[in-house]
PDB file of N, CA and C in Angstrom:
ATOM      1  N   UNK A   1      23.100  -6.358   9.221  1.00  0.00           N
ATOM      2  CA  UNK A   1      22.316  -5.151   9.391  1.00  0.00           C
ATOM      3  C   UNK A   1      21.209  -5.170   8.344  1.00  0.00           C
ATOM      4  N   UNK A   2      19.894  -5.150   8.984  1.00  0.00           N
ATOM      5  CA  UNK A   2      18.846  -4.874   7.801  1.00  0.00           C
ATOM      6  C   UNK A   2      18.255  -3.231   7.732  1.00  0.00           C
ATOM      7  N   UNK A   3      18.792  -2.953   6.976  1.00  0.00           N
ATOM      8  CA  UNK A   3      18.317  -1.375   6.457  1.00  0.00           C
ATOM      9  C   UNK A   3      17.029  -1.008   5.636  1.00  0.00           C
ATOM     10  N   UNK A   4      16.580  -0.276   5.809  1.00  0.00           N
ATOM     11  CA  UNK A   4      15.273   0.167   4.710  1.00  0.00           C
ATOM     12  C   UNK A   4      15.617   1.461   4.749  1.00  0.00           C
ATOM     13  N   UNK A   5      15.228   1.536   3.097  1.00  0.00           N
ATOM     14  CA  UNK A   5      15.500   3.195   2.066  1.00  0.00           C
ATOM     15  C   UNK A   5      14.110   3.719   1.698  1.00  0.00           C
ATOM     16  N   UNK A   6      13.998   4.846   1.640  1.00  0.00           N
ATOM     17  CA  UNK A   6      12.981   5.685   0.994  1.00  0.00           C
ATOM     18  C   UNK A   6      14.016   5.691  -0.521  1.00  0.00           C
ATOM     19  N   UNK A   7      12.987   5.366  -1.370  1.00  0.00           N
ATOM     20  CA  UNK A   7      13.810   5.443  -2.854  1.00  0.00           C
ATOM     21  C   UNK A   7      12.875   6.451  -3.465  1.00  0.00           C
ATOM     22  N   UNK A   8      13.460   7.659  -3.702  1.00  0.00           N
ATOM     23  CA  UNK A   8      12.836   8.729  -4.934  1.00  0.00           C
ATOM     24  C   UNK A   8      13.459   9.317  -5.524  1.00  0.00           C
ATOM     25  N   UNK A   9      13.465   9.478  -6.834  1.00  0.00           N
ATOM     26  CA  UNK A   9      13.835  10.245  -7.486  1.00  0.00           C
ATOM     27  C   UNK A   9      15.556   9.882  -7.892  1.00  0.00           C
ATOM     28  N   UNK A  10      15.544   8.599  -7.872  1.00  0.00           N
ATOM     29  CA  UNK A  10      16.778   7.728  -8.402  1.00  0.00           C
ATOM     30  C   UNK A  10      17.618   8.170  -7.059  1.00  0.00           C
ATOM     31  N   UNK A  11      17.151   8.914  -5.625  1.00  0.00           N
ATOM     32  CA  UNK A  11      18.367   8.821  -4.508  1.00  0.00           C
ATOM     33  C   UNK A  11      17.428   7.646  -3.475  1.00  0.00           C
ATOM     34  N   UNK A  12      18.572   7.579  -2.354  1.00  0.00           N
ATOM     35  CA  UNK A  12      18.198   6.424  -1.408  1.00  0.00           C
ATOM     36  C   UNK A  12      18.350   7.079  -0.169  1.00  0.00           C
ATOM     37  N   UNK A  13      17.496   7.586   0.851  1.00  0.00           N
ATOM     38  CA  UNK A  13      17.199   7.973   1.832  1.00  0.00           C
ATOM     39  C   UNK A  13      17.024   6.883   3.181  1.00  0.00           C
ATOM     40  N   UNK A  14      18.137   6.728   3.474  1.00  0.00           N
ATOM     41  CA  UNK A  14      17.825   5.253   5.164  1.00  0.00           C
ATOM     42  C   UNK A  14      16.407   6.242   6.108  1.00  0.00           C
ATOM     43  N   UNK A  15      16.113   5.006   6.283  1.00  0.00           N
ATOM     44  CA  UNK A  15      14.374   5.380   7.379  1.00  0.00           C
ATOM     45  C   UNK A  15      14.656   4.559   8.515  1.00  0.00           C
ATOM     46  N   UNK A  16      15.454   3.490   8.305  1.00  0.00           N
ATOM     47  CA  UNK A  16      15.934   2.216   9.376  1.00  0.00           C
ATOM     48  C   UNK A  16      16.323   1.209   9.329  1.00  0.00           C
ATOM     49  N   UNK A  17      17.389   1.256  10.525  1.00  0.00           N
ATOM     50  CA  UNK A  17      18.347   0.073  10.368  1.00  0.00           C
ATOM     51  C   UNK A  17      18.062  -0.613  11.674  1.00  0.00           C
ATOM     52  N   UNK A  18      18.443  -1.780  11.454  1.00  0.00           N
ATOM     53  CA  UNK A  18      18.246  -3.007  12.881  1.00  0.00           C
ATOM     54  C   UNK A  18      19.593  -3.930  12.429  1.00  0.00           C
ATOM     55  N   UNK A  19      20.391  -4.481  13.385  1.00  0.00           N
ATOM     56  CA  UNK A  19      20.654  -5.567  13.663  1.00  0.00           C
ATOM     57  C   UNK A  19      19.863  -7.032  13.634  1.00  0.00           C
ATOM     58  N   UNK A  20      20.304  -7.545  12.482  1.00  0.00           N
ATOM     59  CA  UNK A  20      19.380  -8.268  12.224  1.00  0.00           C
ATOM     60  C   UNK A  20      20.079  -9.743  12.544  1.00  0.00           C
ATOM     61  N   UNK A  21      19.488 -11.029  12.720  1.00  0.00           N
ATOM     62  CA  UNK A  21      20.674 -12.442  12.655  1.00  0.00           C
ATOM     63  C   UNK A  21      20.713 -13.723  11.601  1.00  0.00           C
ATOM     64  N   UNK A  22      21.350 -13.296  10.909  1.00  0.00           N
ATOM     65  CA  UNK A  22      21.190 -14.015   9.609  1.00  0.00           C
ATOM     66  C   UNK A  22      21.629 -15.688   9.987  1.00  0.00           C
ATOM     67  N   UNK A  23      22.165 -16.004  11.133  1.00  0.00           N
ATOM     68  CA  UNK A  23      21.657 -17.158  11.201  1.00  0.00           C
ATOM     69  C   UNK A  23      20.683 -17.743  11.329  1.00  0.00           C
ATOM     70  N   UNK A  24      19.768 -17.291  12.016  1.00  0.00           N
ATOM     71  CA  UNK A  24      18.031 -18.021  12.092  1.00  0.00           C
ATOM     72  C   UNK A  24      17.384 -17.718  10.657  1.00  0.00           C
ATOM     73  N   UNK A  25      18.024 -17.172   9.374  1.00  0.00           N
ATOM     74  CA  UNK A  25      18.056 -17.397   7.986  1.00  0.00           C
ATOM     75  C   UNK A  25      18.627 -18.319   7.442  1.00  0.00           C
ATOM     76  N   UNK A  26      17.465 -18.510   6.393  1.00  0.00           N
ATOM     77  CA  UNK A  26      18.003 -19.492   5.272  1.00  0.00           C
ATOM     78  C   UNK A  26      18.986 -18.625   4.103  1.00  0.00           C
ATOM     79  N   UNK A  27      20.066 -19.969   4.274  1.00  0.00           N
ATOM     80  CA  UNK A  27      20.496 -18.723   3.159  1.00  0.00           C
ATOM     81  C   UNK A  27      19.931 -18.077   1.894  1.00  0.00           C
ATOM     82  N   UNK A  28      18.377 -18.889   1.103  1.00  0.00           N
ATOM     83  CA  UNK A  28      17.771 -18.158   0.189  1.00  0.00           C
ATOM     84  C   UNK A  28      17.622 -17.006   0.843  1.00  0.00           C
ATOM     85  N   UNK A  29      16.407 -16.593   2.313  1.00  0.00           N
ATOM     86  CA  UNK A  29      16.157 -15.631   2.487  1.00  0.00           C
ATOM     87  C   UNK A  29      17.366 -14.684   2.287  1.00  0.00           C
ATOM     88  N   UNK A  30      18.312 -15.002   2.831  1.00  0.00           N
ATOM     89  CA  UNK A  30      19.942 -14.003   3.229  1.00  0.00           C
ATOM     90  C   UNK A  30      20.126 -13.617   1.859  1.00  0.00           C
ATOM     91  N   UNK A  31      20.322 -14.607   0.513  1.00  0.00           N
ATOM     92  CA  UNK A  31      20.600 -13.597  -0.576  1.00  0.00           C
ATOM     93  C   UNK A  31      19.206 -12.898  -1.077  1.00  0.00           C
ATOM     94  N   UNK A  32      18.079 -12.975  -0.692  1.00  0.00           N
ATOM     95  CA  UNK A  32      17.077 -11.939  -0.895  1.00  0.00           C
ATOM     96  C   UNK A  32      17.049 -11.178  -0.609  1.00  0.00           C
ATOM     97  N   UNK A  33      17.459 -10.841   0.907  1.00  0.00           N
ATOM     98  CA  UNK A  33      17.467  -9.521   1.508  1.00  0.00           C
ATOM     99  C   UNK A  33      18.996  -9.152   0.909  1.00  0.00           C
ATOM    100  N   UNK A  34      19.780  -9.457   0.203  1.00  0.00           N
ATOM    101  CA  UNK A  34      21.068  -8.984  -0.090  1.00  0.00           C
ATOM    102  C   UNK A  34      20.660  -8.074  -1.621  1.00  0.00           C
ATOM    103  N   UNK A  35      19.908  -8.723  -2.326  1.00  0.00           N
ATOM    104  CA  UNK A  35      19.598  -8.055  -3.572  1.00  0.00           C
ATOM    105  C   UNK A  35      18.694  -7.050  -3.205  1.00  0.00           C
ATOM    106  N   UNK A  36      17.492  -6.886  -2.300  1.00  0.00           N
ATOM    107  CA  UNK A  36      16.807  -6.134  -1.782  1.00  0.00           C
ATOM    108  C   UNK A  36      15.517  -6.401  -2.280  1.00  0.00           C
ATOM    109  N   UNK A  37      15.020  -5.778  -1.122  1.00  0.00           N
ATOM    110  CA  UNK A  37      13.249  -6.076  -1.168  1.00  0.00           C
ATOM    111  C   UNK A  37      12.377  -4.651  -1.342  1.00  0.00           C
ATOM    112  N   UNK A  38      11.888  -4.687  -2.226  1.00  0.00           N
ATOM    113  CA  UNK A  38      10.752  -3.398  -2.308  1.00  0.00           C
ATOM    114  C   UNK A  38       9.700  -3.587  -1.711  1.00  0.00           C
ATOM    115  N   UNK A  39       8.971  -2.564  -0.271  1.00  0.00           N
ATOM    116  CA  UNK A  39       7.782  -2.570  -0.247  1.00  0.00           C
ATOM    117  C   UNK A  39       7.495  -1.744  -1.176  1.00  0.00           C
ATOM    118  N   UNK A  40       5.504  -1.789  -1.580  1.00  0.00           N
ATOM    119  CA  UNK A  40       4.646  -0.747  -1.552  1.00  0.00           C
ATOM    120  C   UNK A  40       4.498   0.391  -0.817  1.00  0.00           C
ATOM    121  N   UNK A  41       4.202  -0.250  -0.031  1.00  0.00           N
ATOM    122  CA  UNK A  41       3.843   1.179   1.595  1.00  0.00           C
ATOM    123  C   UNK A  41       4.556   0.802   3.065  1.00  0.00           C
ATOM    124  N   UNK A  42       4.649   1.962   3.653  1.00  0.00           N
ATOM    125  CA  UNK A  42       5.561   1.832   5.025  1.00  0.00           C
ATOM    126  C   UNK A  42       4.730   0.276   5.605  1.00  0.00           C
ATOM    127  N   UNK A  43       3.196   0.153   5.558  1.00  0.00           N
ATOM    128  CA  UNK A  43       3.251  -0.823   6.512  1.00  0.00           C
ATOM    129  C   UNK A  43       3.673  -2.172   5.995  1.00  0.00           C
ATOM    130  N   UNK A  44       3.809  -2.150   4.604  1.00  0.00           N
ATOM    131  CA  UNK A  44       4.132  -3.835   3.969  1.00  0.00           C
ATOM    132  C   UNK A  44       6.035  -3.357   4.670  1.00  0.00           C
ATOM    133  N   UNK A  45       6.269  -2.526   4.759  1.00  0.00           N
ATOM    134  CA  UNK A  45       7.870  -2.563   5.119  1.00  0.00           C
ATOM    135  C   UNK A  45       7.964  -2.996   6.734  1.00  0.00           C
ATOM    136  N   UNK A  46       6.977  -2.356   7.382  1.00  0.00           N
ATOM    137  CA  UNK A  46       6.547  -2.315   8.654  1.00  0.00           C
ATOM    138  C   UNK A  46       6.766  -4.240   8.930  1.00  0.00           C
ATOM    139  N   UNK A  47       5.975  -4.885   8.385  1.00  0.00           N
ATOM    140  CA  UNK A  47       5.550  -6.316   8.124  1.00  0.00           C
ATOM    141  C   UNK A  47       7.101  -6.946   7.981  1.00  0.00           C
ATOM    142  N   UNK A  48       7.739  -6.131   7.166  1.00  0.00           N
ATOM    143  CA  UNK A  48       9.182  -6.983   6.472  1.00  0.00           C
ATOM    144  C   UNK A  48      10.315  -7.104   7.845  1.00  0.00           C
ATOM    145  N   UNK A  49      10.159  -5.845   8.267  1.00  0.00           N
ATOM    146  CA  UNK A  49      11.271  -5.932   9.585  1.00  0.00           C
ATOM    147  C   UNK A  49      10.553  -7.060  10.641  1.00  0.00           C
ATOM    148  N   UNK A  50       9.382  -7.137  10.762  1.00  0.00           N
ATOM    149  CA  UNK A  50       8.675  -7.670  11.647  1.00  0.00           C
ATOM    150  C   UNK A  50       9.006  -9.013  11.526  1.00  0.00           C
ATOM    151  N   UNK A  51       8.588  -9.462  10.336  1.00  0.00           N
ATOM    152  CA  UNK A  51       9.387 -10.912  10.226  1.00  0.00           C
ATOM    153  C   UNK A  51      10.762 -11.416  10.163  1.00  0.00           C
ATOM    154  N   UNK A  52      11.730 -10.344   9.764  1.00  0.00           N
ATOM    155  CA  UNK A  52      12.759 -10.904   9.480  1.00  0.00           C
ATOM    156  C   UNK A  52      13.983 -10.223  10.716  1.00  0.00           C
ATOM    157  N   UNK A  53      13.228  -9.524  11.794  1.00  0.00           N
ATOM    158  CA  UNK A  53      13.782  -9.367  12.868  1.00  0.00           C
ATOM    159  C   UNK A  53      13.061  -9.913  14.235  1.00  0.00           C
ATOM    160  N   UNK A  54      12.396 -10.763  13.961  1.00  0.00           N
ATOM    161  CA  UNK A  54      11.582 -11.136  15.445  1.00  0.00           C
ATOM    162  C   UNK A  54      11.768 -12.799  15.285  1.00  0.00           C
TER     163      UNK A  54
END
């Protein structure tokens, strides 16, 4: 499952989750997305699902 949080104010708010397939991952990518990825702005997040679910 790849999830994305709104992070403020030290809480974590889910915005969206996908089914994601961590086999067509490398396992570097797999422990990256395990430690987590910060966008900037919705569309660099926009970009993140895009690649790592299509």
């Amino acid at each position: 499952m790849l999830c994305a949080y709104r992070v403020h104010g030290g809480q974590k708010e889910l915005i969206r989750s996908e089914n994601a397939q961590p086999m067509l991952m490398s396992e570097a990518e797999v422990h990256t997305l395990e430690r987590g990825i910060y966008a900037d702005s919705f569309e660099d997040l926009c970009l993140y699902f895009e690649s790592y679910l299509s």
